[in-house]
N, C-alpha and C. Protein backbone atom coordinates (compact mmCIF):
# COMPACT_ATOMS: atom_id res chain seq x y z
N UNK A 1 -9.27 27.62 39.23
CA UNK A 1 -9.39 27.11 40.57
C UNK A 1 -8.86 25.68 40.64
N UNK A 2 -7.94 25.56 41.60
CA UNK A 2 -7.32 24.23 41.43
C UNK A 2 -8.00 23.49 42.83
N UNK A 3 -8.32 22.46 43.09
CA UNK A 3 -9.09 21.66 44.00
C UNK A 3 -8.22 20.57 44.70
N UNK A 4 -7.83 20.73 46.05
CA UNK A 4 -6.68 19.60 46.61
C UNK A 4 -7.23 18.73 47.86
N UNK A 5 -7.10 17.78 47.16
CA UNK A 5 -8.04 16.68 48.69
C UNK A 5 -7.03 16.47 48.92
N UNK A 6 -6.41 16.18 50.58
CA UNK A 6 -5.31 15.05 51.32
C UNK A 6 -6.49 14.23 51.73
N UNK A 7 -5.16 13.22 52.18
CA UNK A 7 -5.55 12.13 52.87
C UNK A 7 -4.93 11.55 53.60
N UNK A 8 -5.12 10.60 54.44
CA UNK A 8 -3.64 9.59 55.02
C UNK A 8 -3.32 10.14 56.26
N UNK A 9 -4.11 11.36 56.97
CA UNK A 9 -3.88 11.58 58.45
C UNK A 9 -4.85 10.43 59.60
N UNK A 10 -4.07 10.95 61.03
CA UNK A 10 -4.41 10.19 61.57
C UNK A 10 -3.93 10.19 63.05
N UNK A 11 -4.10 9.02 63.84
CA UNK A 11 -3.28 9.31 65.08
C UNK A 11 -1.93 7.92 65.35
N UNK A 12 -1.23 8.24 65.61
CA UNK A 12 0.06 7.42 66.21
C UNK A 12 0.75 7.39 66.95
N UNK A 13 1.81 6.10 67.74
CA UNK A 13 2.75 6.68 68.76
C UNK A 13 3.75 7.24 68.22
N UNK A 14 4.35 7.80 68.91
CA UNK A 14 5.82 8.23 68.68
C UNK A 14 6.72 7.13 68.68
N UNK A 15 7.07 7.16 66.80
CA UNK A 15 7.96 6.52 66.69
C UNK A 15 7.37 5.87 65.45
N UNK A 16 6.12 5.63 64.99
CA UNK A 16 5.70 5.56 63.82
C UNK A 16 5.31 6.17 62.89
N UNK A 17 4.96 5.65 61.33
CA UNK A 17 4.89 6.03 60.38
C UNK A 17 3.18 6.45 59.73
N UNK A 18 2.99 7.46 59.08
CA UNK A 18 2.18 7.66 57.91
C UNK A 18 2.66 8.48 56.84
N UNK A 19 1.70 7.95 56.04
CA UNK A 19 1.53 8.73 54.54
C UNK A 19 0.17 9.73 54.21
N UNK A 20 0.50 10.64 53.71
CA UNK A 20 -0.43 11.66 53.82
C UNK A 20 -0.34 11.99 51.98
N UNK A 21 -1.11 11.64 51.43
CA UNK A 21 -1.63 12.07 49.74
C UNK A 21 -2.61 13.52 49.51
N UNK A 22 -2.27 14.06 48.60
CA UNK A 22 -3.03 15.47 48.13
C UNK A 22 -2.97 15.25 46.63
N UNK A 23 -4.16 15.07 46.30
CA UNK A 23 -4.53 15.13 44.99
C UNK A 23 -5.14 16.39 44.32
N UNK A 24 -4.61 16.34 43.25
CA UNK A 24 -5.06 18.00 42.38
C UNK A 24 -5.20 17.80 41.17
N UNK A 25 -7.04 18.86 41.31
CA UNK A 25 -7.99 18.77 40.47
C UNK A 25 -7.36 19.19 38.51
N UNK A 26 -6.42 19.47 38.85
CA UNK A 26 -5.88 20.33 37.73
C UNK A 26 -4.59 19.17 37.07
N UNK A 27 -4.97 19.50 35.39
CA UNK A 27 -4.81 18.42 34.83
C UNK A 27 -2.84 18.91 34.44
N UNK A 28 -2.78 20.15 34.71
CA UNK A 28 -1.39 20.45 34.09
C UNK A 28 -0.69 20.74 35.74
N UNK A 29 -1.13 19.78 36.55
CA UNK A 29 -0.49 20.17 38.20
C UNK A 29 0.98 19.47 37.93
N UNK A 30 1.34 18.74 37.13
CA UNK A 30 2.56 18.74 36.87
C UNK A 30 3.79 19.54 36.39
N UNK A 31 3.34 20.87 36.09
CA UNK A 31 4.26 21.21 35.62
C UNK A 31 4.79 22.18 36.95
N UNK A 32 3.90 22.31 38.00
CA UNK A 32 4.06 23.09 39.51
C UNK A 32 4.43 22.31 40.48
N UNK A 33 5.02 23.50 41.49
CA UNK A 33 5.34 22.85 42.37
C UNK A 33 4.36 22.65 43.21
N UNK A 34 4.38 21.81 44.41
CA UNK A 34 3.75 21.34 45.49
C UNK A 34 4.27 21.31 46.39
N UNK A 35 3.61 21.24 47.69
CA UNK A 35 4.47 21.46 49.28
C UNK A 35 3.31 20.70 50.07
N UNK A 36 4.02 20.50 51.29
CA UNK A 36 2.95 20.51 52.21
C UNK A 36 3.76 21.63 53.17
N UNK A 37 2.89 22.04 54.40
CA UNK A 37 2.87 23.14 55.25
C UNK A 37 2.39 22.34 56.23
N UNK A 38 2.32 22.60 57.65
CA UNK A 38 1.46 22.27 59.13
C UNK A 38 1.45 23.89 60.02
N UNK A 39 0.17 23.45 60.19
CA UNK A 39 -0.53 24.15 61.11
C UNK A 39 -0.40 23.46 62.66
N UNK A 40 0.47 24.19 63.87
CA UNK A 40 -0.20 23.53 65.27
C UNK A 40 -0.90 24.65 65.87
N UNK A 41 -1.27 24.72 66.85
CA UNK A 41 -1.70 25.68 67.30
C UNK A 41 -1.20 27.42 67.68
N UNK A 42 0.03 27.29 67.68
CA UNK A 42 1.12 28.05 68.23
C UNK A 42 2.04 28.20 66.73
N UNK A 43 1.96 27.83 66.08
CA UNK A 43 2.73 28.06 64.87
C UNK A 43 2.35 27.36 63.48
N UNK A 44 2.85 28.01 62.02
CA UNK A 44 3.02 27.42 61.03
C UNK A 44 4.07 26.97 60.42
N UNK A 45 4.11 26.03 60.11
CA UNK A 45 5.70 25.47 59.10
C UNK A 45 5.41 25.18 58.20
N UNK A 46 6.69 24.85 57.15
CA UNK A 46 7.03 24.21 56.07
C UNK A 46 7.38 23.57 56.28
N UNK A 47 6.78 22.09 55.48
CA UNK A 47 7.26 21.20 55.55
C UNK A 47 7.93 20.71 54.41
N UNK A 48 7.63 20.54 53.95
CA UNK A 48 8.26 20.38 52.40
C UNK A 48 7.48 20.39 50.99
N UNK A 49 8.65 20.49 49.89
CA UNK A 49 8.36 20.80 48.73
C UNK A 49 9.19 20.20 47.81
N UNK A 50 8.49 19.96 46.31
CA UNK A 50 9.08 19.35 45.36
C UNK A 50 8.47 20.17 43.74
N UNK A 51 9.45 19.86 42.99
CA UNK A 51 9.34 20.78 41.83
C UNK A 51 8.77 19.83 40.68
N UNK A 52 8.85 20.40 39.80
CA UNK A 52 7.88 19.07 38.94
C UNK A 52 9.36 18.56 37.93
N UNK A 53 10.13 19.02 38.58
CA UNK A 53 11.40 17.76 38.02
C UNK A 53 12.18 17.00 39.41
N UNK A 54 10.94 17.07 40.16
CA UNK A 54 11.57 16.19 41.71
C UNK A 54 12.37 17.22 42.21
N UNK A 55 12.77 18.33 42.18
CA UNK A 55 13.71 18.72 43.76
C UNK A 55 13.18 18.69 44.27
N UNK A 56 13.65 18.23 45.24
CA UNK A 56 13.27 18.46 46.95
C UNK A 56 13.77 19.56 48.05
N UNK A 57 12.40 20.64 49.32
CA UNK A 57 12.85 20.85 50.14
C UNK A 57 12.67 20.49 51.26
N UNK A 58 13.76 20.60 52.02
CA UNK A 58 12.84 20.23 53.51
C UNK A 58 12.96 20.70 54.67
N UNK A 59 11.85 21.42 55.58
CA UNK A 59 11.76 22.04 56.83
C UNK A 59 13.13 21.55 57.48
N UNK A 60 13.73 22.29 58.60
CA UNK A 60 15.10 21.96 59.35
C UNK A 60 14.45 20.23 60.39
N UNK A 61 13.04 20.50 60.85
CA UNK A 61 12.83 19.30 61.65
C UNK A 61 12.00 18.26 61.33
N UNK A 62 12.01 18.56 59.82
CA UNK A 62 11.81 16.96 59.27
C UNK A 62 12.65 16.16 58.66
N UNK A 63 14.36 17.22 58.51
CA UNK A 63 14.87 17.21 57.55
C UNK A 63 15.31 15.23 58.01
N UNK A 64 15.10 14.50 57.43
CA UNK A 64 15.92 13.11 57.71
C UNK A 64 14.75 11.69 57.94
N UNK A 65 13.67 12.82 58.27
CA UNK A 65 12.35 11.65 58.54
C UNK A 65 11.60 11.25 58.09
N UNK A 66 11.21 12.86 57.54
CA UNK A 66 10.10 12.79 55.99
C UNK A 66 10.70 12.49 54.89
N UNK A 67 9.79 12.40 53.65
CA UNK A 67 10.21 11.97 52.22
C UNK A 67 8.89 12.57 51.39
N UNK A 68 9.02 13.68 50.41
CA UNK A 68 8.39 14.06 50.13
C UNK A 68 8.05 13.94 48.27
N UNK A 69 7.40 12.90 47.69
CA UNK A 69 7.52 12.59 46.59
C UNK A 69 6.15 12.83 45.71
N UNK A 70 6.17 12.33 44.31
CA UNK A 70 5.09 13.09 43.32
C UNK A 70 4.55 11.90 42.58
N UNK A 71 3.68 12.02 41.79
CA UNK A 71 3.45 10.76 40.77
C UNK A 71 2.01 11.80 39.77
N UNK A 72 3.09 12.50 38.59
CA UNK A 72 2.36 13.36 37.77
C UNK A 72 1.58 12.94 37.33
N UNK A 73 1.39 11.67 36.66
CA UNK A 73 0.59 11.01 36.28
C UNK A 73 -1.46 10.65 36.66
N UNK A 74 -0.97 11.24 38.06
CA UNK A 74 -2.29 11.31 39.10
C UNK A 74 -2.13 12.56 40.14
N UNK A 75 -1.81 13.44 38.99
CA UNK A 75 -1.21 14.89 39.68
C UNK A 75 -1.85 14.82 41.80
N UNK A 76 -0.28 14.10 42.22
CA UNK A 76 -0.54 13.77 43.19
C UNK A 76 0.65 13.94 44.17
N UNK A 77 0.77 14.11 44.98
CA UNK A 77 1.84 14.43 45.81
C UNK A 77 1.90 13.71 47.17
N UNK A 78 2.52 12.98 47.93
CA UNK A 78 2.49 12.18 48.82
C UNK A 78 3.68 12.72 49.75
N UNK A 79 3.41 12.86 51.12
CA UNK A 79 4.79 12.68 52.21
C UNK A 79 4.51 11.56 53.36
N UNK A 80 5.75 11.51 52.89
CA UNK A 80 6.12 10.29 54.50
C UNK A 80 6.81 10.50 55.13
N UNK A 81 6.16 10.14 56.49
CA UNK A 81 6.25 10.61 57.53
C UNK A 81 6.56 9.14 58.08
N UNK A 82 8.23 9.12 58.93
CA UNK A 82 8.66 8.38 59.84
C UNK A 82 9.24 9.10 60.94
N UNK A 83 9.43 8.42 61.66
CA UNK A 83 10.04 8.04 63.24
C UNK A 83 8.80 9.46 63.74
N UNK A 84 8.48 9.52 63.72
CA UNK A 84 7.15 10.59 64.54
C UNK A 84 7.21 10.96 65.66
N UNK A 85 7.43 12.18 65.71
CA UNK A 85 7.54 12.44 67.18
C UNK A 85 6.46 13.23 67.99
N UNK A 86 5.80 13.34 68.48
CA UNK A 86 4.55 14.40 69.46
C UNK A 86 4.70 15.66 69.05
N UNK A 87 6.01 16.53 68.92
CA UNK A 87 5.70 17.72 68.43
C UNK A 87 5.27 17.78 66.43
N UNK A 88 5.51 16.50 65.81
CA UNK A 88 4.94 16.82 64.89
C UNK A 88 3.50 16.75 64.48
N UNK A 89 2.40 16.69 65.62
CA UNK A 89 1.00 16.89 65.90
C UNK A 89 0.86 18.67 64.67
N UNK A 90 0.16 17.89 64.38
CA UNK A 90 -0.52 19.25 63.66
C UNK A 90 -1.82 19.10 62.23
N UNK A 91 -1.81 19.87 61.96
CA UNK A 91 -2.85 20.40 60.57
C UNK A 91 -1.95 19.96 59.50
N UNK A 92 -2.34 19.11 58.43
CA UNK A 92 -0.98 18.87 57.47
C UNK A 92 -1.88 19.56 56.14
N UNK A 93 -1.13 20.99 55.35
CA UNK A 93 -1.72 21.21 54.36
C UNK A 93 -1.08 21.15 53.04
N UNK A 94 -1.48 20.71 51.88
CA UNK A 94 -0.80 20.57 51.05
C UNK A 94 -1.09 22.12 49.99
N UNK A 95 -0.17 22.42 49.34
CA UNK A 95 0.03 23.36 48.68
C UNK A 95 0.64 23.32 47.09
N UNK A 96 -0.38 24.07 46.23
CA UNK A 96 -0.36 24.37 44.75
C UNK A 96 0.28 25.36 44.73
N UNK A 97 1.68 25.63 44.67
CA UNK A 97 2.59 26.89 43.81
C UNK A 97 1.81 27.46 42.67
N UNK A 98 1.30 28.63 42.49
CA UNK A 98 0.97 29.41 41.48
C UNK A 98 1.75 30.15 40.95
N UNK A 99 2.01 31.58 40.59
CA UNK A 99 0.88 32.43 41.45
C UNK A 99 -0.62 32.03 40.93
N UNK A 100 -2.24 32.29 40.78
CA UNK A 100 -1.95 31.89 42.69
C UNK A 100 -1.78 30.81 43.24
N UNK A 101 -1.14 30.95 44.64
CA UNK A 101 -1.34 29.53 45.46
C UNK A 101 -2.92 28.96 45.60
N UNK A 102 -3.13 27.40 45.99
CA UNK A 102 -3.81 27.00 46.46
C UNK A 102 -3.54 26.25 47.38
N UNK A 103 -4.79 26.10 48.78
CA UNK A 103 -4.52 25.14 49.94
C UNK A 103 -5.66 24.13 49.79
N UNK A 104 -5.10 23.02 50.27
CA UNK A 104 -5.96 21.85 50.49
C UNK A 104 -6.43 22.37 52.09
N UNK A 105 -8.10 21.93 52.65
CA UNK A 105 -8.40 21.67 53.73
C UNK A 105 -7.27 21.56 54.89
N UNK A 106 -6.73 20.44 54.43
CA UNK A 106 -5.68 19.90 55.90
C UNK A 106 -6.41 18.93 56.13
N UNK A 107 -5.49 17.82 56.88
CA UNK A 107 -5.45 16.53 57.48
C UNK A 107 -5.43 16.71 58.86
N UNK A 108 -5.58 16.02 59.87
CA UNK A 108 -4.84 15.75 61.36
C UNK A 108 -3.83 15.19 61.29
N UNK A 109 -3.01 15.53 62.09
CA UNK A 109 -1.68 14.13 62.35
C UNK A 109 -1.68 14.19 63.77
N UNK A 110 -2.08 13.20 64.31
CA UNK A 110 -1.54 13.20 66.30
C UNK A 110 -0.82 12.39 66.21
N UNK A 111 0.39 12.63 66.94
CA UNK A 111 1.66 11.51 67.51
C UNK A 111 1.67 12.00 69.08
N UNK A 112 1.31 10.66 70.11
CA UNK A 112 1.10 10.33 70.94
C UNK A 112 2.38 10.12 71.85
N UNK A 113 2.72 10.14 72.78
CA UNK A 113 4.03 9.79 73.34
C UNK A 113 4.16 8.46 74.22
């Protein structure tokens, strides 16, 4: 059982920045990948993902805003989130590549207009 706290949600206008962290309980979370995902009400996405030698993916409508990076060391995974826009309001969940997967809770993110 792997255990994933985020953190770093919140509310903002459109047009600013946060950072959102997911930490995992599991001491070999480095050698997996990680993602985050969002939940809005009306849909789920991908948001992005990174491999445990840094590739990166990224959803088509974050592609340029977000930055989705790692620090194995504190099997930890961080995205940033700039220029923010209102439709990226949602549930931010971070995700343990298995098989099996694991989900963190989720964060809030509101961007305000």
């Amino acid at each position: 059982q792997v255990q994933l706290v985020e953190s770093g949600g919140g509310s903002v206008q459109a047009g600013g920045s946060l950072r959102l962290s997911c930490a995992a309980s599991d001491q070999t979370s480095s050698i997996n990948s990680m993602g985050w995902y969002r939940q809005a009400p009306d849909k789920r996405e991908f948001v992005a993902s990174i491999t445990s030698d840094g590739t990166t993916k990224y959803g088509d409508s974050v592609k340029g805003r977000f930055t989705i990076s790692r620090d194995n060391a504190k099997n930890t995974v961080y995205l940033q989130m700039n220029s923010l826009k209102p439709e990226d309001t949602a549930v931010y969940h971070c995700i343990w590549y298995g098989p099996p997967n694991f989900w963190g809770q989720g964060t809030q993110v509101t961007v305000s207009s």
